[in-house]
PDB file of N, CA and C in Angstrom:
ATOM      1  N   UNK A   1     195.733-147.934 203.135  1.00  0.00           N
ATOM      2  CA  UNK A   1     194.477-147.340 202.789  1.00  0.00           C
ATOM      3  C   UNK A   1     193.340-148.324 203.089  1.00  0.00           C
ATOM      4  N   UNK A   2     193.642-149.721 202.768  1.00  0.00           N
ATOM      5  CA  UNK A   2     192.389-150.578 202.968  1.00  0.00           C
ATOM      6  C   UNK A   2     192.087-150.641 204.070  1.00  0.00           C
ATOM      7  N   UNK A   3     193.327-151.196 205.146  1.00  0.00           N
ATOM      8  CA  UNK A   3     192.991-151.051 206.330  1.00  0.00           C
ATOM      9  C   UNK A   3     192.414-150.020 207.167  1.00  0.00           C
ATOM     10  N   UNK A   4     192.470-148.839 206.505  1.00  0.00           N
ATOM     11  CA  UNK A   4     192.204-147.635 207.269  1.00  0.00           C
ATOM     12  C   UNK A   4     190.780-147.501 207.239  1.00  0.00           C
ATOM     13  N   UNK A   5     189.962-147.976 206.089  1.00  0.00           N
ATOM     14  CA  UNK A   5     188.627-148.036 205.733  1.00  0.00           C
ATOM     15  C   UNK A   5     188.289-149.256 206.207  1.00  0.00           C
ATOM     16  N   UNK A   6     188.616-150.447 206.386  1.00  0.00           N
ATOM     17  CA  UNK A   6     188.133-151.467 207.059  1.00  0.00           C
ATOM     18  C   UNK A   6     187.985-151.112 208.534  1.00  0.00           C
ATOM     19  N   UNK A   7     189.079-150.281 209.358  1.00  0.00           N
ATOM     20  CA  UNK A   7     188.926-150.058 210.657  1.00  0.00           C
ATOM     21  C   UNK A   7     187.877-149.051 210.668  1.00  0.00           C
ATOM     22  N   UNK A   8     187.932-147.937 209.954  1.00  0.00           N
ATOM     23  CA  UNK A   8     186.687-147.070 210.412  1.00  0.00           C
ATOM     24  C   UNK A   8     185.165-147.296 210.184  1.00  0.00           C
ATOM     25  N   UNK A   9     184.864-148.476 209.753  1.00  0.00           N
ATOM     26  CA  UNK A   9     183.848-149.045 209.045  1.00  0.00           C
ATOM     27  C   UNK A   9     183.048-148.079 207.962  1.00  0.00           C
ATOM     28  N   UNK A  10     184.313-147.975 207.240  1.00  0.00           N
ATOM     29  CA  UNK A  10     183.954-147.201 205.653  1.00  0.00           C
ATOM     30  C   UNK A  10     183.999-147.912 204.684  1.00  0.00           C
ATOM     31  N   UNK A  11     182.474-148.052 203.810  1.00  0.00           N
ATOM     32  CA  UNK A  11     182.397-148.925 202.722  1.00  0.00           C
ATOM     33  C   UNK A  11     182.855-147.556 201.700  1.00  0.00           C
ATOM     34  N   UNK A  12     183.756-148.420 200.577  1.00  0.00           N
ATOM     35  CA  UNK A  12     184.265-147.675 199.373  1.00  0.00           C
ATOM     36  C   UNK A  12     183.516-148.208 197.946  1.00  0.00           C
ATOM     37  N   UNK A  13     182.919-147.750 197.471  1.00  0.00           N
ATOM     38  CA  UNK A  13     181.699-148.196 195.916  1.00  0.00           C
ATOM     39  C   UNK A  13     182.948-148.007 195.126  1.00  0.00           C
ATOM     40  N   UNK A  14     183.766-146.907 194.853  1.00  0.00           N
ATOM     41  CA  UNK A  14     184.591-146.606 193.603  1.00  0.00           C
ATOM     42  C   UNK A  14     185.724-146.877 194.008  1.00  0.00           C
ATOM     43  N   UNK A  15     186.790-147.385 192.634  1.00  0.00           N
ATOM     44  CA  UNK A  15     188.467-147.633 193.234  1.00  0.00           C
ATOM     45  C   UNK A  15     188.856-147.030 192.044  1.00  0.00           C
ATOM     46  N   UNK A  16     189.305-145.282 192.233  1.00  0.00           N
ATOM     47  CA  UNK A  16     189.525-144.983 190.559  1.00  0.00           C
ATOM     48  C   UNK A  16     191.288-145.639 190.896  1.00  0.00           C
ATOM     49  N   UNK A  17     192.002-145.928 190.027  1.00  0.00           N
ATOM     50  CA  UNK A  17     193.062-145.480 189.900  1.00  0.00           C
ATOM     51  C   UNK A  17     193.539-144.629 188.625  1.00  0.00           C
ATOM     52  N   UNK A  18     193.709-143.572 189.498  1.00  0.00           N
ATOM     53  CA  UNK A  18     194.245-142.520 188.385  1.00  0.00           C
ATOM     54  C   UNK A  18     196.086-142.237 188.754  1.00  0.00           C
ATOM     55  N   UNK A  19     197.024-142.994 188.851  1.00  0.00           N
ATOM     56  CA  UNK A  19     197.885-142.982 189.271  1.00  0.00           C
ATOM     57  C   UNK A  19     198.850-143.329 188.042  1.00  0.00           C
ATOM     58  N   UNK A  20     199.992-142.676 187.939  1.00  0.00           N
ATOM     59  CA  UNK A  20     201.396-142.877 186.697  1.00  0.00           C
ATOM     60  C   UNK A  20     202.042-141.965 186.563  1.00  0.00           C
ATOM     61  N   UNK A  21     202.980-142.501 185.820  1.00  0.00           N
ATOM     62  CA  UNK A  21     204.276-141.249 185.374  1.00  0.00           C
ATOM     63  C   UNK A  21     204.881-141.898 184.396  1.00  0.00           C
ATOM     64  N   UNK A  22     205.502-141.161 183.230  1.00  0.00           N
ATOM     65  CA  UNK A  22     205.960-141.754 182.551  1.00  0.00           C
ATOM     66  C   UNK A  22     207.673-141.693 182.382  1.00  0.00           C
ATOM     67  N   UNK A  23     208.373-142.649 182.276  1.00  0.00           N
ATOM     68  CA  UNK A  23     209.913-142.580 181.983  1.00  0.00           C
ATOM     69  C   UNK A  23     210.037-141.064 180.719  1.00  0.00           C
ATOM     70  N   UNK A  24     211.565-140.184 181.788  1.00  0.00           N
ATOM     71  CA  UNK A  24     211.596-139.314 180.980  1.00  0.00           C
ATOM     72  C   UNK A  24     212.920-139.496 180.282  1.00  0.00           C
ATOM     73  N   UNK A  25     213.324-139.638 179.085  1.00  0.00           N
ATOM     74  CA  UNK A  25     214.288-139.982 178.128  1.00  0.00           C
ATOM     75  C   UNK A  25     214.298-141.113 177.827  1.00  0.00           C
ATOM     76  N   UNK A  26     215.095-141.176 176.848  1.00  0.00           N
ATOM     77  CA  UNK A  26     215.628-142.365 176.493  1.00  0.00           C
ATOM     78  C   UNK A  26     215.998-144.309 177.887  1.00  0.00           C
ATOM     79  N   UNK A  27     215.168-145.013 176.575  1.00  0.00           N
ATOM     80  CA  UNK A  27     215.011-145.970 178.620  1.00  0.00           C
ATOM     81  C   UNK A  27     216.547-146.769 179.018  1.00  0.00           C
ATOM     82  N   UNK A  28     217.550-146.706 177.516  1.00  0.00           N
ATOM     83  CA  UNK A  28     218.564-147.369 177.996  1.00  0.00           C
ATOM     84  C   UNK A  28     219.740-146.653 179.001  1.00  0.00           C
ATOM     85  N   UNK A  29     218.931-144.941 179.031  1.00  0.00           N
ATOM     86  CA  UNK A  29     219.940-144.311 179.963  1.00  0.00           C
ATOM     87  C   UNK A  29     219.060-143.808 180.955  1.00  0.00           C
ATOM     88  N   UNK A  30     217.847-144.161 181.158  1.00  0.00           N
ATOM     89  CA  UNK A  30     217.305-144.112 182.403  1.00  0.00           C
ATOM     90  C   UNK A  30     217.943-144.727 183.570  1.00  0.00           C
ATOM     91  N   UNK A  31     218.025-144.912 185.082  1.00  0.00           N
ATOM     92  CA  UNK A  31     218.668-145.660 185.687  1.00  0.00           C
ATOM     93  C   UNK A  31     217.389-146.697 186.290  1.00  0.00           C
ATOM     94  N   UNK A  32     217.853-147.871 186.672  1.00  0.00           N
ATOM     95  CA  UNK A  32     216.875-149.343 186.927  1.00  0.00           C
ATOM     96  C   UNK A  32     215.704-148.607 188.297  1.00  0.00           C
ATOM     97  N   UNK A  33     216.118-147.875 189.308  1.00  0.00           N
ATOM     98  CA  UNK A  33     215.707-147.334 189.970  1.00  0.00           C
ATOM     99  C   UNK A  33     214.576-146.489 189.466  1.00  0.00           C
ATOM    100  N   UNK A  34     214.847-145.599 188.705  1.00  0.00           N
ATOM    101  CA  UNK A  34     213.342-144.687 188.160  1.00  0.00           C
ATOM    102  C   UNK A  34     212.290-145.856 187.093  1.00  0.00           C
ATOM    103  N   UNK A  35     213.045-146.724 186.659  1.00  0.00           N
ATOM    104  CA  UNK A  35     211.839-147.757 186.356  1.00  0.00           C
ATOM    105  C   UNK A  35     211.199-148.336 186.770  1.00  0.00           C
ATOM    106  N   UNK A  36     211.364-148.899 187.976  1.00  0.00           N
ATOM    107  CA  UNK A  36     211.679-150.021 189.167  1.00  0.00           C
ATOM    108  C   UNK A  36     210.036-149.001 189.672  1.00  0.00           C
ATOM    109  N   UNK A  37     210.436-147.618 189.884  1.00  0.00           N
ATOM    110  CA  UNK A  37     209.573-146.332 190.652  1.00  0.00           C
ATOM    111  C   UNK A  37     208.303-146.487 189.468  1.00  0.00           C
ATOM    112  N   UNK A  38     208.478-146.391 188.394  1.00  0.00           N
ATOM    113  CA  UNK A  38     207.498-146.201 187.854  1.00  0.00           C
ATOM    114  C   UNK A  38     206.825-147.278 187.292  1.00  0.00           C
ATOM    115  N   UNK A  39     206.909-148.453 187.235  1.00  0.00           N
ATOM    116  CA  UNK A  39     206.117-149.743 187.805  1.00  0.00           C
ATOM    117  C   UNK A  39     205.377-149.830 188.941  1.00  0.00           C
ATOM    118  N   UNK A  40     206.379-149.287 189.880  1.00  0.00           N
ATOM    119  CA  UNK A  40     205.690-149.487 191.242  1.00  0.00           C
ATOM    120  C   UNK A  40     204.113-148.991 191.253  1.00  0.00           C
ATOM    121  N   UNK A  41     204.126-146.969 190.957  1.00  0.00           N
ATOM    122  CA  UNK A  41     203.264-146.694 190.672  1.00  0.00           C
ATOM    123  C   UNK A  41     202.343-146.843 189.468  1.00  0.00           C
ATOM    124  N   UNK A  42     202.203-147.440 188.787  1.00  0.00           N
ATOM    125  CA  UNK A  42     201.983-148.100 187.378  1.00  0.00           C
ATOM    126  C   UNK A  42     200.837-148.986 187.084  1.00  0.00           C
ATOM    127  N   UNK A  43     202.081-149.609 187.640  1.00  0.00           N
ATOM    128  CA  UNK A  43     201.076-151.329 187.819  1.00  0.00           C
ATOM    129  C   UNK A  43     201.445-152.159 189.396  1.00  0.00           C
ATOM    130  N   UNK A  44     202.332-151.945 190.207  1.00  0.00           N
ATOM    131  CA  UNK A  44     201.889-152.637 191.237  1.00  0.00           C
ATOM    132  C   UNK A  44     200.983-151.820 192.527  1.00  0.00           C
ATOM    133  N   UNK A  45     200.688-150.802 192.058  1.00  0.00           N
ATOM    134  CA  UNK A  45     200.141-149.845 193.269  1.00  0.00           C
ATOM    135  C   UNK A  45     198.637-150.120 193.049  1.00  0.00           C
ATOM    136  N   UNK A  46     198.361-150.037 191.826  1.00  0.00           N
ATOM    137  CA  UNK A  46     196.634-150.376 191.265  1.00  0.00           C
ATOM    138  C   UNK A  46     196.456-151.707 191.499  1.00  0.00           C
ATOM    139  N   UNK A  47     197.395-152.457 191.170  1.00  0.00           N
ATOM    140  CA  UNK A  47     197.161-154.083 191.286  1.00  0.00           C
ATOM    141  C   UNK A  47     196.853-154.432 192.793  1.00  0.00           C
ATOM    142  N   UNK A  48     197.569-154.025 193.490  1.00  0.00           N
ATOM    143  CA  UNK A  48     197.339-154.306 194.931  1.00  0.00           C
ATOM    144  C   UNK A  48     196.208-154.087 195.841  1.00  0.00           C
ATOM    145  N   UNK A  49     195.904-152.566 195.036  1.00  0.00           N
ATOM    146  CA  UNK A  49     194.799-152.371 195.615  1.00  0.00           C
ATOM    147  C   UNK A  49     193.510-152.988 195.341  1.00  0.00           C
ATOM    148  N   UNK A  50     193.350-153.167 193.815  1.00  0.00           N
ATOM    149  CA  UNK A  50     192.497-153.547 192.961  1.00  0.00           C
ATOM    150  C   UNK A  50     192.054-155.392 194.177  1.00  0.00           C
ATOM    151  N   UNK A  51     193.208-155.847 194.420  1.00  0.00           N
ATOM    152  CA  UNK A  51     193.083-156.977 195.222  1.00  0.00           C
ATOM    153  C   UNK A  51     192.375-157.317 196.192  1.00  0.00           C
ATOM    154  N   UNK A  52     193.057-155.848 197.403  1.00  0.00           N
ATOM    155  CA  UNK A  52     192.441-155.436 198.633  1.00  0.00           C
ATOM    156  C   UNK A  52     190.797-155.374 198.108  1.00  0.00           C
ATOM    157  N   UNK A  53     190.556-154.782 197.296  1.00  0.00           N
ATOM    158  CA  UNK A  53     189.214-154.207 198.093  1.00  0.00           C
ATOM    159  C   UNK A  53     187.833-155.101 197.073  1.00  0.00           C
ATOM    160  N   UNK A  54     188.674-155.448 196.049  1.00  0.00           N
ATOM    161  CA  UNK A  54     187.695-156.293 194.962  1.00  0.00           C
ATOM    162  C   UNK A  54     186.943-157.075 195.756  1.00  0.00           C
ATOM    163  N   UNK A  55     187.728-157.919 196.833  1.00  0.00           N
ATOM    164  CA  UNK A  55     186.475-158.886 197.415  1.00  0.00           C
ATOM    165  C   UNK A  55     185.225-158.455 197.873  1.00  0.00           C
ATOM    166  N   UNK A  56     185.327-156.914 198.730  1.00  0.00           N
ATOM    167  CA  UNK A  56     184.218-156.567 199.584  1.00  0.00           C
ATOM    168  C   UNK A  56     183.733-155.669 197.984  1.00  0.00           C
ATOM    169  N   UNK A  57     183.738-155.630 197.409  1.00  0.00           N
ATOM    170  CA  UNK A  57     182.967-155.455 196.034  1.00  0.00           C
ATOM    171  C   UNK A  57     182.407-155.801 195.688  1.00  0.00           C
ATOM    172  N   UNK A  58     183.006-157.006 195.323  1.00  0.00           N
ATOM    173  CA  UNK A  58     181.825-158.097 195.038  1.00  0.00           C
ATOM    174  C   UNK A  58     180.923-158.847 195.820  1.00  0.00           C
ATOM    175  N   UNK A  59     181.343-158.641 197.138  1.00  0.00           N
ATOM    176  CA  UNK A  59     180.376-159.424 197.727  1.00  0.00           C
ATOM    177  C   UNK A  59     179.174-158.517 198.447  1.00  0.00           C
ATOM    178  N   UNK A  60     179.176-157.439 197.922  1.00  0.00           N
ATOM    179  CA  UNK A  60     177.820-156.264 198.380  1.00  0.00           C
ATOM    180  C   UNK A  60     177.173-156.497 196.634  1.00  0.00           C
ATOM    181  N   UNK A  61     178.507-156.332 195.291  1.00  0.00           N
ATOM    182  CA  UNK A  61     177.547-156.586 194.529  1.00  0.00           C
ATOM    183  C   UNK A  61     177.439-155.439 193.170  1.00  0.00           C
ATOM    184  N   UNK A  62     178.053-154.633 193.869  1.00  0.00           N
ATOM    185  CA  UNK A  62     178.235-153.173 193.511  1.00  0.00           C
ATOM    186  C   UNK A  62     179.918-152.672 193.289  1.00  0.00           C
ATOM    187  N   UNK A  63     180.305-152.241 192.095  1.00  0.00           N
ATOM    188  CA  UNK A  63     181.858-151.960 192.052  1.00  0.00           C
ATOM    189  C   UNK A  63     182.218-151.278 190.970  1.00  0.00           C
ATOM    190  N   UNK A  64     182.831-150.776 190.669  1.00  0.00           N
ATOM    191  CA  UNK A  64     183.202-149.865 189.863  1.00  0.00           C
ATOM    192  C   UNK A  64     184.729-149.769 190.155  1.00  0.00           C
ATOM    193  N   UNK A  65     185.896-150.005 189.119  1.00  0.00           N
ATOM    194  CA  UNK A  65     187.441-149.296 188.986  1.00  0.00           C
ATOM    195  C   UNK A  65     187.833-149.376 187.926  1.00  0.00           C
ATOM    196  N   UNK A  66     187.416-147.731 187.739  1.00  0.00           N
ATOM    197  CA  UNK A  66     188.183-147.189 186.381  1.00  0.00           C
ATOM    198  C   UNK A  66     189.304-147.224 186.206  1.00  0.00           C
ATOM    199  N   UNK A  67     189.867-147.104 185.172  1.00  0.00           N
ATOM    200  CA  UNK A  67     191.565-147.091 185.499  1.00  0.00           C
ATOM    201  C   UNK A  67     191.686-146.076 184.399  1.00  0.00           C
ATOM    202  N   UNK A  68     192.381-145.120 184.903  1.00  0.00           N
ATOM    203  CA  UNK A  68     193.170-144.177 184.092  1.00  0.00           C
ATOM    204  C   UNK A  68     194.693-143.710 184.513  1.00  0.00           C
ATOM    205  N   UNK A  69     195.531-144.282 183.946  1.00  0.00           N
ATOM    206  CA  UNK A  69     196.847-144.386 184.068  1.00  0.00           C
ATOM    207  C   UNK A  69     197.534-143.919 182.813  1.00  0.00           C
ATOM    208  N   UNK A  70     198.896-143.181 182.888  1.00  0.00           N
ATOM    209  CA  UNK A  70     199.633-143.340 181.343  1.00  0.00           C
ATOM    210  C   UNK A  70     199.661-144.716 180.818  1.00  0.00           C
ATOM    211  N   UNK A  71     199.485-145.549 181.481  1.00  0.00           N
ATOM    212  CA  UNK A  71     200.157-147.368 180.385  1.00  0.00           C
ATOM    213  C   UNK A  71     198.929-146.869 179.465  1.00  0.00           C
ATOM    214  N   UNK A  72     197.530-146.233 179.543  1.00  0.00           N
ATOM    215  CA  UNK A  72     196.378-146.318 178.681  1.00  0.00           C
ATOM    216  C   UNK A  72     196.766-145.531 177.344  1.00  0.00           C
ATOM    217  N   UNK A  73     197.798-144.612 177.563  1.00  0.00           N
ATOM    218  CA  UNK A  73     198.639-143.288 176.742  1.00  0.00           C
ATOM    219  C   UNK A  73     199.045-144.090 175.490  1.00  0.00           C
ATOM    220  N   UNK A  74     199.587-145.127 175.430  1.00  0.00           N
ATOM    221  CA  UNK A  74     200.636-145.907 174.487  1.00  0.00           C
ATOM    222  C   UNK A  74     200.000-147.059 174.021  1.00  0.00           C
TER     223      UNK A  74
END
């Protein structure tokens, strides 16, 4: 995604992440795989991005990323 807006010379002001899911049952019979998935989207999918694009954020000056995720649920 970053790259795709860096190549088209598209500045981005907002980074919502509205991205999650939450484990369904019990977590000791969940399997490591659907956790593993829902981290990914969680917290390393926002984190990454949050990375990518924070610099050219701050350095215009202007930024905004809301975060609305289930981790906010609990």
């Amino acid at each position: 995604m970053y790259d795709t807006c860096k190549k088209n010379g598209w500045t981005i002001d907002y980074l919502i992440n509205n991205a999650g899911f939450g484990g369904q049952g019990e977590f000791i019979k969940r399997s490591m795989e659907q956790d593993m998935s829902m981290i990914a989207v969680n917290i390393e999918t926002p984190t990454r991005l949050t990375k990518l694009f924070l610099p050219d954020f701050v350095k215009r000056g202007r930024y905004a990323w809301p975060t609305s995720s289930r981790l906010l649920r609990y």
